[in-house]
C-alpha atoms as a PDB file:
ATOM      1  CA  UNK A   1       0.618   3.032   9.993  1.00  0.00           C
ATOM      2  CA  UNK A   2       3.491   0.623   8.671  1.00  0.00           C
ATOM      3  CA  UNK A   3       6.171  -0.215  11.477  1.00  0.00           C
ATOM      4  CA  UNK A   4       9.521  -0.928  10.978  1.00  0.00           C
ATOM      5  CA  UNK A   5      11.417  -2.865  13.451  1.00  0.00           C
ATOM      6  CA  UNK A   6      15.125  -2.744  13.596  1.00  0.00           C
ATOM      7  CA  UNK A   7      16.624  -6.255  14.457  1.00  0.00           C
ATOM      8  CA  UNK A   8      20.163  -6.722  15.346  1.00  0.00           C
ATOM      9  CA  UNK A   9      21.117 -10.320  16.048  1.00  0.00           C
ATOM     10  CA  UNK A  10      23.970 -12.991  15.819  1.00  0.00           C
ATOM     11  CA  UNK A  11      25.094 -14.267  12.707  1.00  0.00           C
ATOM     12  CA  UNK A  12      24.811 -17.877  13.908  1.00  0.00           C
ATOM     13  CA  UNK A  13      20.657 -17.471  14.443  1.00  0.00           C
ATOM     14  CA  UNK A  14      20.502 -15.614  10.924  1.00  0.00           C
ATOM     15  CA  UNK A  15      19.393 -18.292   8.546  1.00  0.00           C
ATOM     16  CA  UNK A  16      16.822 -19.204  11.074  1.00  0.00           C
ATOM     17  CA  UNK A  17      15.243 -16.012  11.899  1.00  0.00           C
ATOM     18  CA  UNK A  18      15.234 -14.838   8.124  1.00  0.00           C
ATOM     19  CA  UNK A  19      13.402 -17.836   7.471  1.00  0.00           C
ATOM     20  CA  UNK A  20      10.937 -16.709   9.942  1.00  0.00           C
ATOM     21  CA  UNK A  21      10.594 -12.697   9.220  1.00  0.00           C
ATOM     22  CA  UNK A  22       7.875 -13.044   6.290  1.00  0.00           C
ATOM     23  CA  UNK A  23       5.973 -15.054   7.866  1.00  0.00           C
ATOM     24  CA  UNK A  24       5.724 -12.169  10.639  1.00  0.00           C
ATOM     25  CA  UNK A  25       5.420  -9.140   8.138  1.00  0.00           C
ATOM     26  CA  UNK A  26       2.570 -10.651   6.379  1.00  0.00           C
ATOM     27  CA  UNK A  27       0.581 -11.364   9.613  1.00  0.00           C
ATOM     28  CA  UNK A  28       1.312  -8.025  11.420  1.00  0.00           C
ATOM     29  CA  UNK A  29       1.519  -5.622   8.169  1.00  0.00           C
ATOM     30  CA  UNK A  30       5.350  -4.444  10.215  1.00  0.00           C
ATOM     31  CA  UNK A  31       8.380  -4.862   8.724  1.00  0.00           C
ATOM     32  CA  UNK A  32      11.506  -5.740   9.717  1.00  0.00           C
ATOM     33  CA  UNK A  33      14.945  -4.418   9.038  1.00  0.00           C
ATOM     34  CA  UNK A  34      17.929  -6.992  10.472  1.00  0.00           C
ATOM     35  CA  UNK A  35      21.306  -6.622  11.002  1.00  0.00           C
ATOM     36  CA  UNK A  36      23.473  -9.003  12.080  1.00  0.00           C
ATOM     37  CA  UNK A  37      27.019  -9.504  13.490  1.00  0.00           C
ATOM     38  CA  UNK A  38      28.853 -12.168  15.590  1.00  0.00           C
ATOM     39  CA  UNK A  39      27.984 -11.738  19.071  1.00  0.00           C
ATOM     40  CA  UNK A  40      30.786  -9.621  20.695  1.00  0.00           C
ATOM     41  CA  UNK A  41      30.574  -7.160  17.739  1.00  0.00           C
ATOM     42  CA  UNK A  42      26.266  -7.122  18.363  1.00  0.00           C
ATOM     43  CA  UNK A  43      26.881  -6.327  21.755  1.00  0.00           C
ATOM     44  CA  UNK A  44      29.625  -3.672  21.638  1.00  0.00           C
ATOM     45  CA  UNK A  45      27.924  -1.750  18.672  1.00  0.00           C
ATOM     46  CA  UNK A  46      25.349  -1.486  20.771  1.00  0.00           C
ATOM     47  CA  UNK A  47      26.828  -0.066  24.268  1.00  0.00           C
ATOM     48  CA  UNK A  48      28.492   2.829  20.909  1.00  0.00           C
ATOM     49  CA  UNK A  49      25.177   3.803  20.455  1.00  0.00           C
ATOM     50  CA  UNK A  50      23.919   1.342  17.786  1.00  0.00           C
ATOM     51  CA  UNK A  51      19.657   1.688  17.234  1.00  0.00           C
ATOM     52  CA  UNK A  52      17.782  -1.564  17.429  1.00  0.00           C
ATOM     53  CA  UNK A  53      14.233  -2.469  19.095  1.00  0.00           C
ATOM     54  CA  UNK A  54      14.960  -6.294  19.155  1.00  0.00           C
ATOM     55  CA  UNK A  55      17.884  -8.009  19.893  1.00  0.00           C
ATOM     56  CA  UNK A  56      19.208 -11.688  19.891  1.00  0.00           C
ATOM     57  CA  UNK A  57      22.137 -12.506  21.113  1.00  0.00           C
ATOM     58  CA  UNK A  58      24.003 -14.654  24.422  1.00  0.00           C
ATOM     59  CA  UNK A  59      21.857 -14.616  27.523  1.00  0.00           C
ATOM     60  CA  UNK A  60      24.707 -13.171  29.485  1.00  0.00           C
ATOM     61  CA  UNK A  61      25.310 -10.448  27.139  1.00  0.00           C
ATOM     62  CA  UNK A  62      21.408  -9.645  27.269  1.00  0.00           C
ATOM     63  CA  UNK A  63      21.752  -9.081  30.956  1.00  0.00           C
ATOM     64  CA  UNK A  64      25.055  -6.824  30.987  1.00  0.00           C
ATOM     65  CA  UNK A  65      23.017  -4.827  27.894  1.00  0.00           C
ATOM     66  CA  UNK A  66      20.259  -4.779  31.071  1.00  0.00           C
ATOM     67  CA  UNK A  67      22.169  -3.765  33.532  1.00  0.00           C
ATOM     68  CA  UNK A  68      23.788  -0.984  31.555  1.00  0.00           C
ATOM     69  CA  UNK A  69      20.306   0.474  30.579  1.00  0.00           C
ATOM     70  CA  UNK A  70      20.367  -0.469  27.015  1.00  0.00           C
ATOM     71  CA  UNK A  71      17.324  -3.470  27.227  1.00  0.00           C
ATOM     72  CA  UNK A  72      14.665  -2.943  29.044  1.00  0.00           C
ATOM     73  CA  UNK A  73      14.337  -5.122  32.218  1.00  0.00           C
ATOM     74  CA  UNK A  74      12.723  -7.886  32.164  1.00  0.00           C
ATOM     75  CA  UNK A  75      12.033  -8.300  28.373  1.00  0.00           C
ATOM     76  CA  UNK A  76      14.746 -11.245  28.128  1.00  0.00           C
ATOM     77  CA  UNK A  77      13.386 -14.153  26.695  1.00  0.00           C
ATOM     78  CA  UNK A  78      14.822 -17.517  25.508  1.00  0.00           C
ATOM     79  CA  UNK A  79      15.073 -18.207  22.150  1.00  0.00           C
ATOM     80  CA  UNK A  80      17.060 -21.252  21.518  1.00  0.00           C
ATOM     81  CA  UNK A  81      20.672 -22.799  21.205  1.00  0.00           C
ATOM     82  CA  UNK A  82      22.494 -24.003  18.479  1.00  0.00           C
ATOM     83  CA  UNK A  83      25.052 -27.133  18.296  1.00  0.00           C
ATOM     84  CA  UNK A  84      28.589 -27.059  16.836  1.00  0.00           C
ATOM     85  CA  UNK A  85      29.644 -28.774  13.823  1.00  0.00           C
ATOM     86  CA  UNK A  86      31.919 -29.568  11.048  1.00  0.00           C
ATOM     87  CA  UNK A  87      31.682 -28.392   7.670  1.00  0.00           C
ATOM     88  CA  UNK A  88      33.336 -29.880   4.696  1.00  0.00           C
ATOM     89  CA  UNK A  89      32.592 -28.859   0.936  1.00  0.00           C
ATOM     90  CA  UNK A  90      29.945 -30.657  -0.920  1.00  0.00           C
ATOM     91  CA  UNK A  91      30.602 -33.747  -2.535  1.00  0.00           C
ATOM     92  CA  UNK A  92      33.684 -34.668  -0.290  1.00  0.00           C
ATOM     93  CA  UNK A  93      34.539 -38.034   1.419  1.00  0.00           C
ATOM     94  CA  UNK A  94      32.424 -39.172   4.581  1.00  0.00           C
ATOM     95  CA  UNK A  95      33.895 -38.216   7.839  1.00  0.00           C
ATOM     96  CA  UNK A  96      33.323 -40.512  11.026  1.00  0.00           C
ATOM     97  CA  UNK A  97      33.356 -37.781  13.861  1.00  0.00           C
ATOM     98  CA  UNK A  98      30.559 -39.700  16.228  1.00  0.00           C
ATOM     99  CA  UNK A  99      33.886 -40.242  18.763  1.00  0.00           C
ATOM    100  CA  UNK A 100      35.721 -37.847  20.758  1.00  0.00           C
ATOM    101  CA  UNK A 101      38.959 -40.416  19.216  1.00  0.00           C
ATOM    102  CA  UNK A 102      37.265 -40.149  15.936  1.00  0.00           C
ATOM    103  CA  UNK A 103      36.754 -36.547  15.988  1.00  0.00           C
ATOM    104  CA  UNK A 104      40.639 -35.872  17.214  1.00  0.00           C
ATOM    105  CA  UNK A 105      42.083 -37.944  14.598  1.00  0.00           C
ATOM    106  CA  UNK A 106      40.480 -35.971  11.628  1.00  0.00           C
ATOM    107  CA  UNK A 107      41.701 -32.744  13.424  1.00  0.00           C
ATOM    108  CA  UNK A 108      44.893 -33.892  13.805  1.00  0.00           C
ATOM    109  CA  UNK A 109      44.714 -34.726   9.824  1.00  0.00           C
ATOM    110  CA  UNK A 110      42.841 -32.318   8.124  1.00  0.00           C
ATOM    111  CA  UNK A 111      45.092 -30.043   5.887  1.00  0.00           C
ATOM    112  CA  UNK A 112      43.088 -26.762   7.036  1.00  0.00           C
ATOM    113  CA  UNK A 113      40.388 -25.904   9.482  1.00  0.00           C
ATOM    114  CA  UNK A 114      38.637 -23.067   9.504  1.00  0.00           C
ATOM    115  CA  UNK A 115      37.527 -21.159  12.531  1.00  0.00           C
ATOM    116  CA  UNK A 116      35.525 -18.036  14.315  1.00  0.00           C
ATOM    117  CA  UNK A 117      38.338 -16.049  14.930  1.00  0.00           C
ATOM    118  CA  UNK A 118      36.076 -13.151  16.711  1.00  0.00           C
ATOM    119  CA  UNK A 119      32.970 -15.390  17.820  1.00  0.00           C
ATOM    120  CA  UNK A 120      31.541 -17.815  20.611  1.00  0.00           C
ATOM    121  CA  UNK A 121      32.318 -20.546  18.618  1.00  0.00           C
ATOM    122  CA  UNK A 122      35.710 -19.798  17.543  1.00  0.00           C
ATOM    123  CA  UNK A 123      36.611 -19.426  21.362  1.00  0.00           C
ATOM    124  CA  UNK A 124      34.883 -22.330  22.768  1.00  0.00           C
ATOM    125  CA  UNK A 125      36.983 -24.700  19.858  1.00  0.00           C
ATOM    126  CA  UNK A 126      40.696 -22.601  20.691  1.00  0.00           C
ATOM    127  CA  UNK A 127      40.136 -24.082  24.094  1.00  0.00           C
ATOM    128  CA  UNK A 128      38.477 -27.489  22.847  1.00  0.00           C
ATOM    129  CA  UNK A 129      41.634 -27.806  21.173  1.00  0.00           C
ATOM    130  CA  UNK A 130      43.819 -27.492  24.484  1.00  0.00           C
ATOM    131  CA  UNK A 131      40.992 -29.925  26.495  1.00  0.00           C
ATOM    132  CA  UNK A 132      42.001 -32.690  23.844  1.00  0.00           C
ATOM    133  CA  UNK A 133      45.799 -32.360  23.966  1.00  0.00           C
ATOM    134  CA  UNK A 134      45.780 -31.319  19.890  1.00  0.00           C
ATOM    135  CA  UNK A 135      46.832 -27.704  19.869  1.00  0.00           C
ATOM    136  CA  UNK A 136      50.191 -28.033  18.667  1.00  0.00           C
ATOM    137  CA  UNK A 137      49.540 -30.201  16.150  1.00  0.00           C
ATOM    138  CA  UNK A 138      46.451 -28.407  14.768  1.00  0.00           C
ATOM    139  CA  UNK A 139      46.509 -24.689  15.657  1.00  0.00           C
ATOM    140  CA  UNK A 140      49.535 -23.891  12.460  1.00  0.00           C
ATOM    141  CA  UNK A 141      46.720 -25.150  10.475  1.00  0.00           C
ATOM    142  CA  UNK A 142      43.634 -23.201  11.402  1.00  0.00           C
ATOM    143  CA  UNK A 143      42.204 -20.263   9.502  1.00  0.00           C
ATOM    144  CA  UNK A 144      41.077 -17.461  11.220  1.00  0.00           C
ATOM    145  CA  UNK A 145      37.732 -15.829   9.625  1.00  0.00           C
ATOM    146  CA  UNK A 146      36.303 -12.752  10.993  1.00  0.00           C
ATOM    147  CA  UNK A 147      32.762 -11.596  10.155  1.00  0.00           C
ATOM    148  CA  UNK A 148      30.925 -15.164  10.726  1.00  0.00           C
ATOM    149  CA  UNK A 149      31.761 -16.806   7.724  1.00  0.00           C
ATOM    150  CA  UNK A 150      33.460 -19.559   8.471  1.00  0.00           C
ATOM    151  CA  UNK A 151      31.473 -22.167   6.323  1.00  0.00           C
ATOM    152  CA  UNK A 152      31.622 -20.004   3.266  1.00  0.00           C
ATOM    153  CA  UNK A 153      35.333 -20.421   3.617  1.00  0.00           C
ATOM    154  CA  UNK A 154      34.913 -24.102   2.964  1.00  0.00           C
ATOM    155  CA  UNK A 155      33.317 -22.913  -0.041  1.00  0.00           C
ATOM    156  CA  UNK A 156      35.565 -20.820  -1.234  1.00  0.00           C
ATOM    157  CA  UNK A 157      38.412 -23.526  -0.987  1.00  0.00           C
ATOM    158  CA  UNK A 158      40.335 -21.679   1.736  1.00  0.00           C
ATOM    159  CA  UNK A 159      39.544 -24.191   4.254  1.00  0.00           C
ATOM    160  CA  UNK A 160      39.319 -28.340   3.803  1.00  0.00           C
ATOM    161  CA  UNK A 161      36.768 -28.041   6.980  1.00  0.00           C
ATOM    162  CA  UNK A 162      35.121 -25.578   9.053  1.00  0.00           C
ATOM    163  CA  UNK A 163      33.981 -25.708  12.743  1.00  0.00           C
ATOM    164  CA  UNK A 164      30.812 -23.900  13.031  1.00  0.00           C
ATOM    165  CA  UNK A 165      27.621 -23.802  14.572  1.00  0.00           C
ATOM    166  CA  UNK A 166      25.598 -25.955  12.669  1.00  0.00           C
ATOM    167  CA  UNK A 167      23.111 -23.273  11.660  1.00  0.00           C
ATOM    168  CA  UNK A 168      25.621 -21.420   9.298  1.00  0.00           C
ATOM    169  CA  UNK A 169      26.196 -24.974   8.081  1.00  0.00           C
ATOM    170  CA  UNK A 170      23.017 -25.561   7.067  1.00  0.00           C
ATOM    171  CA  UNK A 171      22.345 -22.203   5.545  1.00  0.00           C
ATOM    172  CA  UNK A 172      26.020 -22.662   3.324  1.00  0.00           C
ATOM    173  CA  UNK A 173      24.133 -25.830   1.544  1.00  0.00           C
ATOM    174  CA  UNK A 174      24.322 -27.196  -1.255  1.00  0.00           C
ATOM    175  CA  UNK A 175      28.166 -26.139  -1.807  1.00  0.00           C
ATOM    176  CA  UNK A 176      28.927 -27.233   1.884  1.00  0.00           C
ATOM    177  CA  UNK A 177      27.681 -30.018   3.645  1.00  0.00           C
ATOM    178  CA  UNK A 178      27.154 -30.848   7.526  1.00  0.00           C
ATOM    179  CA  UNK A 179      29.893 -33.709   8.515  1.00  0.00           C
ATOM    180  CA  UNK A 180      28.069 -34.245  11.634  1.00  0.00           C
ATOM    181  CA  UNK A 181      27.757 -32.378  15.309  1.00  0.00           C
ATOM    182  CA  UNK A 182      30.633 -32.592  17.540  1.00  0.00           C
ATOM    183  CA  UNK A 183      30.650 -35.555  19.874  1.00  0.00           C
ATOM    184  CA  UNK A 184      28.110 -35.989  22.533  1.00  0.00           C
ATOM    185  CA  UNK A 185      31.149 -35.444  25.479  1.00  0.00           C
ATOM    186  CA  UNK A 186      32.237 -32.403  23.560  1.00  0.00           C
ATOM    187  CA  UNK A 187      29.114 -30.394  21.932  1.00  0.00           C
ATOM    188  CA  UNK A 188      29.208 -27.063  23.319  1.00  0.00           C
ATOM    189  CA  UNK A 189      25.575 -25.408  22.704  1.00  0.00           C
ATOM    190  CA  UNK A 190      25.583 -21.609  22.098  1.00  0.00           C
ATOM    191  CA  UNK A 191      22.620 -20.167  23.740  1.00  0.00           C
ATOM    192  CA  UNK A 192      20.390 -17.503  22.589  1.00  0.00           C
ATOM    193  CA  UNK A 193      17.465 -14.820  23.688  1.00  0.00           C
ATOM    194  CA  UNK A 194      15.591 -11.859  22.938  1.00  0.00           C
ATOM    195  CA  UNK A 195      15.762  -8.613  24.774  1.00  0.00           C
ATOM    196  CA  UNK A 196      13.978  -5.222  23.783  1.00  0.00           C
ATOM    197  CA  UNK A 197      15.651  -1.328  23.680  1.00  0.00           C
ATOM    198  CA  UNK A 198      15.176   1.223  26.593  1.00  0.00           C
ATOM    199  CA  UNK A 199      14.979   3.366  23.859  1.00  0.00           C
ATOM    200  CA  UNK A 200      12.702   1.632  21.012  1.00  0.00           C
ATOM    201  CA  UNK A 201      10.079   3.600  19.444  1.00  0.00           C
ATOM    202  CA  UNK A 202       7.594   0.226  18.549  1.00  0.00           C
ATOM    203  CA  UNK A 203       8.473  -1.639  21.496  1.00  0.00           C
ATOM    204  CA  UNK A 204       4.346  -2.960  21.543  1.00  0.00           C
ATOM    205  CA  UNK A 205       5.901  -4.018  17.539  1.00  0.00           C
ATOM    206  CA  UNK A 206       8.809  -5.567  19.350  1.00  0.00           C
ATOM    207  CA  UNK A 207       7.132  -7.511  21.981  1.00  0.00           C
ATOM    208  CA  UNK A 208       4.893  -9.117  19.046  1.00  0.00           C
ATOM    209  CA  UNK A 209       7.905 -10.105  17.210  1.00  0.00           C
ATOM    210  CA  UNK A 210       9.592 -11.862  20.507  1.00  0.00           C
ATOM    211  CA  UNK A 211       6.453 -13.354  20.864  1.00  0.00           C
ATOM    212  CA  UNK A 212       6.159 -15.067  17.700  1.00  0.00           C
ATOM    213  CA  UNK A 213       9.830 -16.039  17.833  1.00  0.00           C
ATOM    214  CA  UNK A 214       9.109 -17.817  20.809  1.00  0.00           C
ATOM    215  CA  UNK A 215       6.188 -19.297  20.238  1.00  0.00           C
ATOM    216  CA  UNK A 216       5.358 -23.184  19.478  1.00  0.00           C
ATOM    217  CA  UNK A 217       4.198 -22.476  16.145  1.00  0.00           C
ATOM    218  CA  UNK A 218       8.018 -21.740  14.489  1.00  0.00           C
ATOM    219  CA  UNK A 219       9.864 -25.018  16.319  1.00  0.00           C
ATOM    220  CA  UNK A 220       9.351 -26.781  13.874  1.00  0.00           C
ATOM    221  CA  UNK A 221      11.032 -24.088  10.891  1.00  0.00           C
ATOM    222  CA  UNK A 222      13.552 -23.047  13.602  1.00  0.00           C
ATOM    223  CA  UNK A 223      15.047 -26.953  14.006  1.00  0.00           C
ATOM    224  CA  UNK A 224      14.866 -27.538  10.414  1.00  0.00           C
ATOM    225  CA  UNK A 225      17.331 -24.611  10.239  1.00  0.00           C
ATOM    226  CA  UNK A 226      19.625 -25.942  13.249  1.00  0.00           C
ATOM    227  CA  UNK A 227      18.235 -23.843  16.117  1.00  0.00           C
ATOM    228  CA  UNK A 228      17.109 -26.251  19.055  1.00  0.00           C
ATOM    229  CA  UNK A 229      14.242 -25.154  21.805  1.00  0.00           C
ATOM    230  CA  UNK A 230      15.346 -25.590  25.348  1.00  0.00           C
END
């Protein structure tokens, strides 16, 4: 009999795990049904009552989903972490962001940066901005974007950047192209895992699809898509 597995994950691991999900269906004869969300919304849909079998999201939201009885205990597994970047649309002039100086200085002058406004990301760079002394002179010019699509506003001309993790950077190509990942001294990694529901109906299905997410066999497909192996 056919399984369906209900995925809920963060936006920022989407292009990555999509990528994968085939590749998994045609092996195991399950399917997969994914949803995703930033990761707040993920994990606050899911203490409402949201149904899922497999979830990705922050490693500390994992375990509070754990402690409140939502993932089983002791299913959490790492998946990966993703970088931060900036986005810029296609076709526009190079950027030299390699220095924290570097990096300030086309902050300070970009006409319109676009931001997380309800995601990791978009908190870790509000506070970035502070760190670096800038947030005077650059916060009347950032764009908030809820939903995770904060490279497709660079797209969409709303935005002359975009700071993003560098997965949804990758996934907005060709129209938007990867700058380059925040300094060394300031690259904040989001990390990722798996957990499985108290309350899933194919958890055996859901334990094969953690499984094959973590295994050796996708690093390769997962870094091509930005996700990183710890």
């Amino acid at each position: 009999m056919n399984q369906e597995i209900q995925l809920f994950g963060a936006i920022a691991v989407r292009p990555a795990v999509l990528a994968l999900i085939p590749q998994f269906e045609t092996a195991t004869g399950f399917t997969v049904a994914a949803k995703w969300e930033v990761n707040p919304t993920v994990k606050k849909q899911i203490e409402a009552g949201e149904a899922f079998d497999l979830v990705i999201i922050n490693p500390s939201m994992i375990e509070d989903l754990a402690a409140s009885g939502k993932v089983e205990a002791g299913s959490q597994v790492s998946f990966g972490r993703v970088g931060m970047g900036v986005a810029a649309k296609a076709g526009s002039r190079p950027l030299d962001i390699v220095s924290v100086e570097a990096f300030a200085h086309i902050l300070k002058n970009a006409g319109s940066i676009a931001y997380a406004s309800d995601g990791t990301s978009g908190g870790y760079f509000s506070g970035l901005l502070d760190r670096l002394g800038i947030a005077d002179e650059v916060k009347p010019r950032l764009v908030a974007v809820p939903g995770g699509q904060t490279a497709s506003a660079v797209r969409r001309g709303e935005a002359e950047l975009a700071v993003v993790p560098v997965t949804s950077i990758l996934a907005a190509a060709p129209e938007v192209m990867l700058v380059g990942r925040f300094p060394t001294e300031l690259q904040s990694y989001i990390d990722f895992a798996i957990g499985i529901s108290t309350d899933s109906r194919v958890a055996d299905a859901a334990r094969q699809l953690a499984a094959f997410l973590t295994s050796t066999s996708v690093d390769d497909t997962l870094a091509a898509k930005g996700v990183e192996r710890r």
